[in-house]
N, C-alpha and C. Protein backbone atom coordinates (compact mmCIF):
# COMPACT_ATOMS: atom_id res chain seq x y z
N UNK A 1 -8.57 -9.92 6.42
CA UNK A 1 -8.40 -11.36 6.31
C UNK A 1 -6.97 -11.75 6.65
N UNK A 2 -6.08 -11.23 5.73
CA UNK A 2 -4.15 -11.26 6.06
C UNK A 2 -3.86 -11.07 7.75
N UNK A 3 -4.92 -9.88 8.14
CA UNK A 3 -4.46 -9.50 9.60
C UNK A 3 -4.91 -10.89 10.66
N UNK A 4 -6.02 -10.84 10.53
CA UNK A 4 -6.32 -12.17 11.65
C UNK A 4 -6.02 -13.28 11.53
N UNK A 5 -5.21 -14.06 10.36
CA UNK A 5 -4.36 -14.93 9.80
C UNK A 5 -3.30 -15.01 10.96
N UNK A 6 -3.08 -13.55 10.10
CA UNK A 6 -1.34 -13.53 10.50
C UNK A 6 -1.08 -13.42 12.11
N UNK A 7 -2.07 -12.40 12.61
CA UNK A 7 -1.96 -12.57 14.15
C UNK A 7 -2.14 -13.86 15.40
N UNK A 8 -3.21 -14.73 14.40
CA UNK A 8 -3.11 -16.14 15.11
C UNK A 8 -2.06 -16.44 15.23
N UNK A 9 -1.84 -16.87 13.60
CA UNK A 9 -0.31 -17.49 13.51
C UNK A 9 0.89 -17.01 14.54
N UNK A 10 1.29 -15.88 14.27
CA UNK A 10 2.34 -15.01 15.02
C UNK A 10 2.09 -15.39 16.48
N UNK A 11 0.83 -14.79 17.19
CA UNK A 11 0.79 -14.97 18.48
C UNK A 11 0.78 -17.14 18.86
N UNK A 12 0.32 -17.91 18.26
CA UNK A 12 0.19 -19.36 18.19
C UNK A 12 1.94 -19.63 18.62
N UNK A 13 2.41 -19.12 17.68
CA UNK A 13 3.58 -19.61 17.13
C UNK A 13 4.97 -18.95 18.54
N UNK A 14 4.90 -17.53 18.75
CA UNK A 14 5.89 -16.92 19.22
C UNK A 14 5.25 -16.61 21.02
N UNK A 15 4.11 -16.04 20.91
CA UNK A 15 3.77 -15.32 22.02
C UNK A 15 2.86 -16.05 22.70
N UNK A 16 2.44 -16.06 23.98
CA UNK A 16 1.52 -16.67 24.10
C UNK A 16 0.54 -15.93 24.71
N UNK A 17 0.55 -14.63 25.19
CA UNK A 17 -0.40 -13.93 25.47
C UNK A 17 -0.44 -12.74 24.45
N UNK A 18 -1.50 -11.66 24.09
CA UNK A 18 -1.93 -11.22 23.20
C UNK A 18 -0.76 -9.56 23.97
N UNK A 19 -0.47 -9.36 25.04
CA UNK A 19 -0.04 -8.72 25.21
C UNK A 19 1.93 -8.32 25.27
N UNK A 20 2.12 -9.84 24.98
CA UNK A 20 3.33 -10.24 25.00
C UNK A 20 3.53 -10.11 23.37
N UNK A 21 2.37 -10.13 22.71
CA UNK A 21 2.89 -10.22 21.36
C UNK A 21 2.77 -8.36 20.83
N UNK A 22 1.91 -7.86 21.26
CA UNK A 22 1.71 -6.23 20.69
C UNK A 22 3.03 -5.99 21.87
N UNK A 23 4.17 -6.14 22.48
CA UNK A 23 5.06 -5.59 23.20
C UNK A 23 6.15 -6.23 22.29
N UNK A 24 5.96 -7.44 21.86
CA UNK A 24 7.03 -8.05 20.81
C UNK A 24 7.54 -7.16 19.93
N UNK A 25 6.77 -6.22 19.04
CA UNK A 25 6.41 -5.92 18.13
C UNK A 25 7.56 -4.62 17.99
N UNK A 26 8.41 -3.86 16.57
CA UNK A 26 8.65 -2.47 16.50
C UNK A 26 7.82 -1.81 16.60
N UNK A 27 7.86 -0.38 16.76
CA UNK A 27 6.76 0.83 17.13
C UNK A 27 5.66 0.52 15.61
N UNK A 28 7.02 0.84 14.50
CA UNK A 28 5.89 0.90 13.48
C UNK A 28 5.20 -0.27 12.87
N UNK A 29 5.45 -1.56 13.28
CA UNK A 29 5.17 -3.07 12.71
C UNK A 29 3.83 -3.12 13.28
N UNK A 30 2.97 -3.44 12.97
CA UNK A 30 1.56 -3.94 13.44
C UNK A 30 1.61 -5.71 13.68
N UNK A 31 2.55 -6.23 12.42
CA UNK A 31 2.38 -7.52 12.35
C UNK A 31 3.77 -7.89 12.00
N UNK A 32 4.16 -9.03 12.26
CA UNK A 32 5.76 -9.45 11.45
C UNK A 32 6.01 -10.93 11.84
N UNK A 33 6.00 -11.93 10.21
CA UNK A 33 5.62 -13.12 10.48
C UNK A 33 6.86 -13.78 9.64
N UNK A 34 7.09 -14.99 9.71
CA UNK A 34 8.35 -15.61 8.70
C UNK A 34 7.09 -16.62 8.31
N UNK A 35 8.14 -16.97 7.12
CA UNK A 35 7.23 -18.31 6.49
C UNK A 35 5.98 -18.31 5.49
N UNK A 36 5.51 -16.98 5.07
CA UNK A 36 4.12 -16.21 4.33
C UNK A 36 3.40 -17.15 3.40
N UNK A 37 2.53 -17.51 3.75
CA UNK A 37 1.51 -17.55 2.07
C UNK A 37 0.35 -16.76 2.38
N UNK A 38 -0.11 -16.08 1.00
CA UNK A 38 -1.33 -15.39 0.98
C UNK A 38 -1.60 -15.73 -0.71
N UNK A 39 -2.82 -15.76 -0.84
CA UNK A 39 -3.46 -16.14 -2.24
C UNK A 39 -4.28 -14.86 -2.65
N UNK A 40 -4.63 -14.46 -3.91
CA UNK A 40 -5.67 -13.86 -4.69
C UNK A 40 -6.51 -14.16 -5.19
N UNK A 41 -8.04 -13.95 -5.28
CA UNK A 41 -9.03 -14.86 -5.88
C UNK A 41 -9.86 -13.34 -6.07
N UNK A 42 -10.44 -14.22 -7.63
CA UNK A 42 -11.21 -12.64 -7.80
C UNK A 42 -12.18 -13.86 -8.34
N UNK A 43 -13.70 -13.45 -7.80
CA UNK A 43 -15.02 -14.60 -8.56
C UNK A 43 -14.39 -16.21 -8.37
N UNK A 44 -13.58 -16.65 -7.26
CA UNK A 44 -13.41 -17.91 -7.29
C UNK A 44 -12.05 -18.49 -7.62
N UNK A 45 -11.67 -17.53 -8.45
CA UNK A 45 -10.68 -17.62 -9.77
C UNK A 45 -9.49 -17.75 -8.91
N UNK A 46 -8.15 -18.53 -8.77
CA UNK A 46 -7.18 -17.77 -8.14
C UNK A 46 -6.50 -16.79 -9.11
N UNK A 47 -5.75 -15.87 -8.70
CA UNK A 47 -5.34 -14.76 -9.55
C UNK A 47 -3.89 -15.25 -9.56
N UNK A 48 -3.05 -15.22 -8.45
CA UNK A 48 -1.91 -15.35 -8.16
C UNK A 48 -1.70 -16.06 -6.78
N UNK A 49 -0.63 -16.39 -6.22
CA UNK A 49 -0.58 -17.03 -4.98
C UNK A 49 0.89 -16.85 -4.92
N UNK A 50 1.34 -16.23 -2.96
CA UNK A 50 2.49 -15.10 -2.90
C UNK A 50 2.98 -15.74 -1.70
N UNK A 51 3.77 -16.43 -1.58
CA UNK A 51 5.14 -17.13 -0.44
C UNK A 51 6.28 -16.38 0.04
N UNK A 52 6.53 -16.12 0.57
CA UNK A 52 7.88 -15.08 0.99
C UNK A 52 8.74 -15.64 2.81
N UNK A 53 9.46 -15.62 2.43
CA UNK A 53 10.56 -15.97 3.68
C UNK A 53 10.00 -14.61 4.97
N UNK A 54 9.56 -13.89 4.92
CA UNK A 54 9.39 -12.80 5.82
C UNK A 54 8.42 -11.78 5.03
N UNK A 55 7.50 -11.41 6.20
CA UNK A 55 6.23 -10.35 5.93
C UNK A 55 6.33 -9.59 7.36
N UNK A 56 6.01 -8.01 7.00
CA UNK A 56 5.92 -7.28 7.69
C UNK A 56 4.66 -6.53 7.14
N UNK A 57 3.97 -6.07 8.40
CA UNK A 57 2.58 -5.69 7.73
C UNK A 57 2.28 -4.58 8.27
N UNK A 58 2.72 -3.33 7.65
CA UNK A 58 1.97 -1.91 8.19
C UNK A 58 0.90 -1.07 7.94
N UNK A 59 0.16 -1.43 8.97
CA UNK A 59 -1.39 -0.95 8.66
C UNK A 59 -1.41 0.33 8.06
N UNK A 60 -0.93 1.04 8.89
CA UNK A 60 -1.01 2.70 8.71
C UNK A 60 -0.47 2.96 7.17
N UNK A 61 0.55 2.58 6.65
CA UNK A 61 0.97 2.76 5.38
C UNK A 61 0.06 1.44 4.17
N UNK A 62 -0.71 1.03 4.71
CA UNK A 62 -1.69 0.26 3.70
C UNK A 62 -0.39 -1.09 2.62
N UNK A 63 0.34 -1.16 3.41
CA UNK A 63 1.22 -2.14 2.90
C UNK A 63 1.72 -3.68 3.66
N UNK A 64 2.27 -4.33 2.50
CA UNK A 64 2.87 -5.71 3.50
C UNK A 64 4.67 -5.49 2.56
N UNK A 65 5.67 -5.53 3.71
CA UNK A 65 6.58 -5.84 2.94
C UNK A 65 7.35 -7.31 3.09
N UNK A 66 7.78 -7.74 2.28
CA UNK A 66 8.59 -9.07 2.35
C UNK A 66 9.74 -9.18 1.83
N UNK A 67 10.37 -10.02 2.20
CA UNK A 67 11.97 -10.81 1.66
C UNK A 67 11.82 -11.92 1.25
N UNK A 68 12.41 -12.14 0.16
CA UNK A 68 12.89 -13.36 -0.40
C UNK A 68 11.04 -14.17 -1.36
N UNK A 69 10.76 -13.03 -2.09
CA UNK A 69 9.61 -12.66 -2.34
C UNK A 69 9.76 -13.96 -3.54
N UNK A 70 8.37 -15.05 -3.59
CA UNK A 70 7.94 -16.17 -4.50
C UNK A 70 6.69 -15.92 -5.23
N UNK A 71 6.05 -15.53 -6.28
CA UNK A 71 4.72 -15.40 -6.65
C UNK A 71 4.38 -16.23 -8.05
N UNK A 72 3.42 -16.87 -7.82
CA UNK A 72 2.66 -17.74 -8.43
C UNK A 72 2.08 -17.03 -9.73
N UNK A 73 1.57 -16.36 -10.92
CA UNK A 73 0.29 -15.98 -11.22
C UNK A 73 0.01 -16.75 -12.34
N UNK A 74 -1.53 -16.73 -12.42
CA UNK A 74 -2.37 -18.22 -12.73
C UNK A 74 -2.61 -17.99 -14.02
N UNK A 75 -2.72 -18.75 -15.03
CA UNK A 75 -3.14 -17.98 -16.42
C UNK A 75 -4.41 -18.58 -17.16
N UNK A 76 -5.13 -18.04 -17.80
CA UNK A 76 -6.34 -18.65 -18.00
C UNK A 76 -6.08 -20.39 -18.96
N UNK A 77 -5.05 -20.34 -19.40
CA UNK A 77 -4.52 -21.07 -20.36
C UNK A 77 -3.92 -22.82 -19.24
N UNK A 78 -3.96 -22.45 -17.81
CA UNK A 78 -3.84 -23.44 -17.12
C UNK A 78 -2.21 -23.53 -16.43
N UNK A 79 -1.27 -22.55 -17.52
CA UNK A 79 -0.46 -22.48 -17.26
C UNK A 79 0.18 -21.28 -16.16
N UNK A 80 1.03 -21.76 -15.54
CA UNK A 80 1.54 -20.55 -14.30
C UNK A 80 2.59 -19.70 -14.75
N UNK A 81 3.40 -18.48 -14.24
CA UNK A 81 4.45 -17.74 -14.32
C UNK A 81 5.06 -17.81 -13.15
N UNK A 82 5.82 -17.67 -13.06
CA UNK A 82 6.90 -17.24 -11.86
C UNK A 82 7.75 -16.90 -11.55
N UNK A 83 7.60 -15.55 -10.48
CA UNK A 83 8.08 -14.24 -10.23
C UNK A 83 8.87 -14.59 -8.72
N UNK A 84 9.89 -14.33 -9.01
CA UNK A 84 10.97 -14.36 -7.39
C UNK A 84 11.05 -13.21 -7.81
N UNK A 85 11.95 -12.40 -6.17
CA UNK A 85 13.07 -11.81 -5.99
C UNK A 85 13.41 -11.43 -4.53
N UNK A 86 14.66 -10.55 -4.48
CA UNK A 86 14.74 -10.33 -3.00
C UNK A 86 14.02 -9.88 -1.79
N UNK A 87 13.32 -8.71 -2.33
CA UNK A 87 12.37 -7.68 -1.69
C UNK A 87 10.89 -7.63 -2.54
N UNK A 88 9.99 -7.62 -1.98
CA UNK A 88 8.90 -7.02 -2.59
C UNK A 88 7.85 -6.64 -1.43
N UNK A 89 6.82 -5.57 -2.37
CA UNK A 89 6.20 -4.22 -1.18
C UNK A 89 4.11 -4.82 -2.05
N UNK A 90 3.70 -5.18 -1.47
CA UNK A 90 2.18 -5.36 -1.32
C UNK A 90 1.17 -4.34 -1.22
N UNK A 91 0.40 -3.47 -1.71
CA UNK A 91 -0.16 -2.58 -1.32
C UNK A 91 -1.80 -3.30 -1.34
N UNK A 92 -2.02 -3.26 -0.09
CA UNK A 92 -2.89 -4.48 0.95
C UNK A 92 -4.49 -3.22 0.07
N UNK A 93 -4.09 -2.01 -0.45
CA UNK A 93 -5.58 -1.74 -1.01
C UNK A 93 -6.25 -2.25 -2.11
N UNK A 94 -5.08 -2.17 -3.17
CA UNK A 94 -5.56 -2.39 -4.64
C UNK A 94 -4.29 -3.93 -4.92
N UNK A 95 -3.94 -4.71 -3.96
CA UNK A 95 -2.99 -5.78 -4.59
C UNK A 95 -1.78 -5.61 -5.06
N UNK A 96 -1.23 -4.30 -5.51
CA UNK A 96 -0.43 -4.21 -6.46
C UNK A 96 1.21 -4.82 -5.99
N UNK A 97 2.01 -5.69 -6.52
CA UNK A 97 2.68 -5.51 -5.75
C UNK A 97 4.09 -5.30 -6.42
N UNK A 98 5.06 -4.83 -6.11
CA UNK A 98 6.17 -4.68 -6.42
C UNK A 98 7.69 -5.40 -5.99
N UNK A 99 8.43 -5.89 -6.58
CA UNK A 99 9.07 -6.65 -6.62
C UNK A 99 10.75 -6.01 -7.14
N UNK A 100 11.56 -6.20 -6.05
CA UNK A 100 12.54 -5.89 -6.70
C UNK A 100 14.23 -6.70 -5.81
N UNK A 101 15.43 -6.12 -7.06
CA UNK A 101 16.71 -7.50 -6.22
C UNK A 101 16.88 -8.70 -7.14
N UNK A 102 17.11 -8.76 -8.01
CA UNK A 102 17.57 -10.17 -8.70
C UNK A 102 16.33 -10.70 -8.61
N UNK A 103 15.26 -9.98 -9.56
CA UNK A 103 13.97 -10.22 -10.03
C UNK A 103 14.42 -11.23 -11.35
N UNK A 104 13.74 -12.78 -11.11
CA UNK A 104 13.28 -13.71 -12.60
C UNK A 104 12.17 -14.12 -12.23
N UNK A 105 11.65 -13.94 -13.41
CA UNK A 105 10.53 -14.27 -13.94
C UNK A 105 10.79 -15.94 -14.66
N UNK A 106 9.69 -17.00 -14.52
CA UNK A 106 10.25 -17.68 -15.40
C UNK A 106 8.36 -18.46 -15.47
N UNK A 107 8.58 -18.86 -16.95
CA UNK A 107 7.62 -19.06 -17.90
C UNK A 107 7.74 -20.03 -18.67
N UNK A 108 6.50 -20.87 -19.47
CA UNK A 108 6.79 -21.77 -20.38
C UNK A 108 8.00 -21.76 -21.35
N UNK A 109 9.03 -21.99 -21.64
CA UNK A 109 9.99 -21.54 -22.42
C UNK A 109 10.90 -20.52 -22.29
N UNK A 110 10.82 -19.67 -21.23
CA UNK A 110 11.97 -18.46 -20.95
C UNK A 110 12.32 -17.95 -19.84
N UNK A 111 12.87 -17.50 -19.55
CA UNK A 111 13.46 -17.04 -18.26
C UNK A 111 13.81 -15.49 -18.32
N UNK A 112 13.06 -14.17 -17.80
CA UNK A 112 13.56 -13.06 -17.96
C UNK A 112 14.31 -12.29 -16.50
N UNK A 113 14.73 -11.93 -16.25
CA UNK A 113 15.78 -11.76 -15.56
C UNK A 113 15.96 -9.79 -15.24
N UNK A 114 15.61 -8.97 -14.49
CA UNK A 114 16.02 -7.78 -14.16
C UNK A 114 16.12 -7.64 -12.82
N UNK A 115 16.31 -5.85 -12.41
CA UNK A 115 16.28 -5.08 -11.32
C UNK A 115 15.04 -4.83 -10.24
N UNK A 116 13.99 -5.00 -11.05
CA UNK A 116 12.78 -4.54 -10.50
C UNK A 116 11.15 -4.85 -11.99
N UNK A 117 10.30 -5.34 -11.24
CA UNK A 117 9.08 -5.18 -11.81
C UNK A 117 8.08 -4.83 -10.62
N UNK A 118 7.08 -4.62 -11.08
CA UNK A 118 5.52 -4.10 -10.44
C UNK A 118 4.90 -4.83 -11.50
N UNK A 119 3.81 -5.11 -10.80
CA UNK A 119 2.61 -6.05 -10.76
C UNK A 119 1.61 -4.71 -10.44
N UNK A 120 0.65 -5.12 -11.37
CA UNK A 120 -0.28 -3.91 -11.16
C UNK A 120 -1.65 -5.08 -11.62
N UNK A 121 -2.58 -5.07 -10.23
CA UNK A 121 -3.45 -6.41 -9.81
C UNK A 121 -4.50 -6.04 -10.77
N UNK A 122 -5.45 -4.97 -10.57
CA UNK A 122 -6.76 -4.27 -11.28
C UNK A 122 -6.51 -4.76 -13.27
N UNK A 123 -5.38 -4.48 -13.26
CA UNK A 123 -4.94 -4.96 -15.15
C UNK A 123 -4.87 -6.17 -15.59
N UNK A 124 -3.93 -6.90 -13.89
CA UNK A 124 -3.34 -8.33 -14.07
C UNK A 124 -1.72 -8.38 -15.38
N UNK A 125 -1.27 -7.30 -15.09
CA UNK A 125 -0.08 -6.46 -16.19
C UNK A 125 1.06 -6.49 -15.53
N UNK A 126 2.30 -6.99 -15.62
CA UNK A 126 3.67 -7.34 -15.38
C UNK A 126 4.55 -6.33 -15.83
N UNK A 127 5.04 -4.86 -15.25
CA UNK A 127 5.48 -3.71 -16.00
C UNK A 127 7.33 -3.79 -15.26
N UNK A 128 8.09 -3.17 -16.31
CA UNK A 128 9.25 -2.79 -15.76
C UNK A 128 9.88 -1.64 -16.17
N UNK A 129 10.41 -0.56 -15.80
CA UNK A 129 11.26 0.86 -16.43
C UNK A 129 12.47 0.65 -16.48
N UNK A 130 13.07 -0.42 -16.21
CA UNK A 130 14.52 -0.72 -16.05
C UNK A 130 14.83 -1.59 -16.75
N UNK A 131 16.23 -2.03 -17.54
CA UNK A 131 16.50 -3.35 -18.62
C UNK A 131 16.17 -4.06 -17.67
N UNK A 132 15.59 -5.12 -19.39
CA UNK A 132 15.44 -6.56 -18.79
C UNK A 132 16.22 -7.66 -19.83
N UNK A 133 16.48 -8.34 -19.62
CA UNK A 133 17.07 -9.73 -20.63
C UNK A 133 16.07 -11.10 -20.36
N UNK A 134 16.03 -11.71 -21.47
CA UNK A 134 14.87 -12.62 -21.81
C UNK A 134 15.71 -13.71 -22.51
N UNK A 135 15.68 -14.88 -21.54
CA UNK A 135 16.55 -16.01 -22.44
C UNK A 135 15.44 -16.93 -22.91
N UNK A 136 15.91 -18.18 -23.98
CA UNK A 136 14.41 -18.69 -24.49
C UNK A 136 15.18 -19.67 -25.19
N UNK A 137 14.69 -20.85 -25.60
CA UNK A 137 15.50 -21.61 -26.11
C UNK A 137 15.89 -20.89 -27.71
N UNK A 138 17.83 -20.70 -28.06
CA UNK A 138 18.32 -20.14 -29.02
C UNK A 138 17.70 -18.95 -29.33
N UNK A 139 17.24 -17.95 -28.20
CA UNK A 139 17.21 -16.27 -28.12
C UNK A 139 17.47 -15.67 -27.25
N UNK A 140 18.02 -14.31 -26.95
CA UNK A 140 18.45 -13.84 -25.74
C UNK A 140 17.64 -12.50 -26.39
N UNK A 141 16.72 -11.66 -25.78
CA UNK A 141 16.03 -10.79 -26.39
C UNK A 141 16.27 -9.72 -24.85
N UNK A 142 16.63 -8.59 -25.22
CA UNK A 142 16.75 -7.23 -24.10
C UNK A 142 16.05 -5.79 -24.42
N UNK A 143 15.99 -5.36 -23.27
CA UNK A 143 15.19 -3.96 -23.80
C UNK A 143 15.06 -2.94 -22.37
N UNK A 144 14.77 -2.13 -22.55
CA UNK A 144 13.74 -1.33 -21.49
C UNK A 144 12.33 -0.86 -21.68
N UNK A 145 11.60 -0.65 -20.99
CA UNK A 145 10.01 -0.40 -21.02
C UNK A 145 8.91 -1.52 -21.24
N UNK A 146 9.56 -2.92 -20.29
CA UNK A 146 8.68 -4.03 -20.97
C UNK A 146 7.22 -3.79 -20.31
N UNK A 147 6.44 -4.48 -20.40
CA UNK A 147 5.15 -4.82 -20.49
C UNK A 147 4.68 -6.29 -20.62
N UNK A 148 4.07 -6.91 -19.56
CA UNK A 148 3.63 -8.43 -20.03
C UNK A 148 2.57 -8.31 -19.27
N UNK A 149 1.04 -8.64 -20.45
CA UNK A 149 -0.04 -8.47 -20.02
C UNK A 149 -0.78 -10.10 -19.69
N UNK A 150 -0.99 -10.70 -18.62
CA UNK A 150 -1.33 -11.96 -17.91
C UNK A 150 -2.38 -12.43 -18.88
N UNK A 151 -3.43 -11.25 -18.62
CA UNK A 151 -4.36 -11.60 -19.37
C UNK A 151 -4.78 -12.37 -21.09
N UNK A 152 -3.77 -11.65 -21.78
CA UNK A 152 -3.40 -11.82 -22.96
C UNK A 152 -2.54 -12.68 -23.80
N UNK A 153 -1.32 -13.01 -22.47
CA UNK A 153 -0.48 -13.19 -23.18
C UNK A 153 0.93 -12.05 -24.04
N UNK A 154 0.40 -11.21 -24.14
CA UNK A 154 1.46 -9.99 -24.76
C UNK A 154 2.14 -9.77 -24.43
N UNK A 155 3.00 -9.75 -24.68
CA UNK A 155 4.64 -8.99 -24.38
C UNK A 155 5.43 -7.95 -24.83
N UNK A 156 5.71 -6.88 -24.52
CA UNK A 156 6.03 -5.94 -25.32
C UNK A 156 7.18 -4.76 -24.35
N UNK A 157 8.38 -4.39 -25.16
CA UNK A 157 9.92 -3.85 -25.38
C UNK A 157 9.86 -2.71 -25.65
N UNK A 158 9.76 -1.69 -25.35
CA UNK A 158 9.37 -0.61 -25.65
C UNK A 158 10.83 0.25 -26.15
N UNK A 159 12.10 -0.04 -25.63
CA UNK A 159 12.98 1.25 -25.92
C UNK A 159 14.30 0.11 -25.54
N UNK A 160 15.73 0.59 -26.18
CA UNK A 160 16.75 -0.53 -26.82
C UNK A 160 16.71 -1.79 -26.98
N UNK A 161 15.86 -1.98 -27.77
CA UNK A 161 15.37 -3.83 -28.23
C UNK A 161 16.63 -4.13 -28.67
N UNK A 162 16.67 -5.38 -28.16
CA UNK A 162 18.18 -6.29 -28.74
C UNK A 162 17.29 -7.48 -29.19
N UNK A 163 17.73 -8.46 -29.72
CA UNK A 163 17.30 -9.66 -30.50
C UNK A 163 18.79 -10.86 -30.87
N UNK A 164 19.06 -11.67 -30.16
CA UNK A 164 19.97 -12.29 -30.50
C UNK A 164 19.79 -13.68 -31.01
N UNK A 165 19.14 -14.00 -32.45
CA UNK A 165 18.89 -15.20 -32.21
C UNK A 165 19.79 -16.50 -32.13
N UNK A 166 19.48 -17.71 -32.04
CA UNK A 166 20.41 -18.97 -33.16
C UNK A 166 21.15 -19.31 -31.93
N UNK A 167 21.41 -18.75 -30.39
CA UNK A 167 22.05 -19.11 -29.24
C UNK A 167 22.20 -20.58 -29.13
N UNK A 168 23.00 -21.03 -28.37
CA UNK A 168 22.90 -22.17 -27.81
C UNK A 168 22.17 -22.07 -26.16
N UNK A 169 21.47 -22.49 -25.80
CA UNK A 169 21.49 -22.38 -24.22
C UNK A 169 21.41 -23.67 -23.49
N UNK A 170 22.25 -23.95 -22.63
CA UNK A 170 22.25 -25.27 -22.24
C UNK A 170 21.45 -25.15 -20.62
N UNK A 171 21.13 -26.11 -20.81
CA UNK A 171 19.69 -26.08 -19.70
C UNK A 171 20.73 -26.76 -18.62
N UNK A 172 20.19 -25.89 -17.42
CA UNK A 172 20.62 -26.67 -15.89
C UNK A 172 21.52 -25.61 -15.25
């Protein structure tokens, strides 16, 4: 579906013959587009919905990579999350995607802030192995080994929990 999207687009946009555009191309790029949206829908549902400044799409390695990575994900509750960062890697089999570079997250009430998360699609589960910091109105909460399950709602710190409450945080 992503491929014949993206190849209209690309060839519409840059090339105008189909052979001018597979000569456009690096050896290993199949596809390479600026400007990205692609959506998730499982039974109708949207799951998430994924914008990025640049997509590169390599068949052979079952991936899409992007820059300047924007993701939507939908929550049953009506409410959205949202996941930036610099880089993130798509694995075009199972969804999963990974995200990393001055990764925030930001949510009804908080803003969490690290190095890197993965998105793991089949769970709908928000995982990280690296600190993270979590601002919130008057808390700054840190840790490593988080966990935030979409589905649920849960959140969970697995290893150096910090807790700072009573902050001031001034918005803007």
């Amino acid at each position: 579906m992503v491929v014949g999207v993206v190849s209209v687009f690309v060839w519409h946009r840059t090339v105008r013959t189909p052979e001018g555009l597979v000569e456009s191309l690096p050896a290993d790029v199949d596809i390479a587009m600026n400007n990205v949206h692609h959506e998730s829908t499982k039974h109708g549902v949207r799951q998430w919905a994924l914008d990025a400044e640049k997509a590169v799409y390599l068949n052979a390695e079952n991936k899409v990579l992007f820059d300047d990575i924007s993701t939507h994900f939908f929550l049953k509750d009506g409410e959205t999350v949202l996941l930036t960062g610099r880089k993130g890697t798509l694995n075009t089999e199972n969804e999963d995607i990974d995200i990393t570079g001055n990764v925030v997250v930001k949510g009804k009430g908080y803003q969490l802030m690290t190095e890197s998360l993965f998105y793991l699609h089949q769970d709908r589960v928000i995982v990280s192995a690296v600190p993270v910091m979590i601002l919130g109105e008057r808390l700054r909460l840190s840790g490593c080994g988080m966990q935030f399950d979409l589905n649920s709602g849960r959140f969970s710190l697995k290893e150096q929990v910090e807790l700072v409450y009573g902050l001031y945080r001034k918005e803007g």
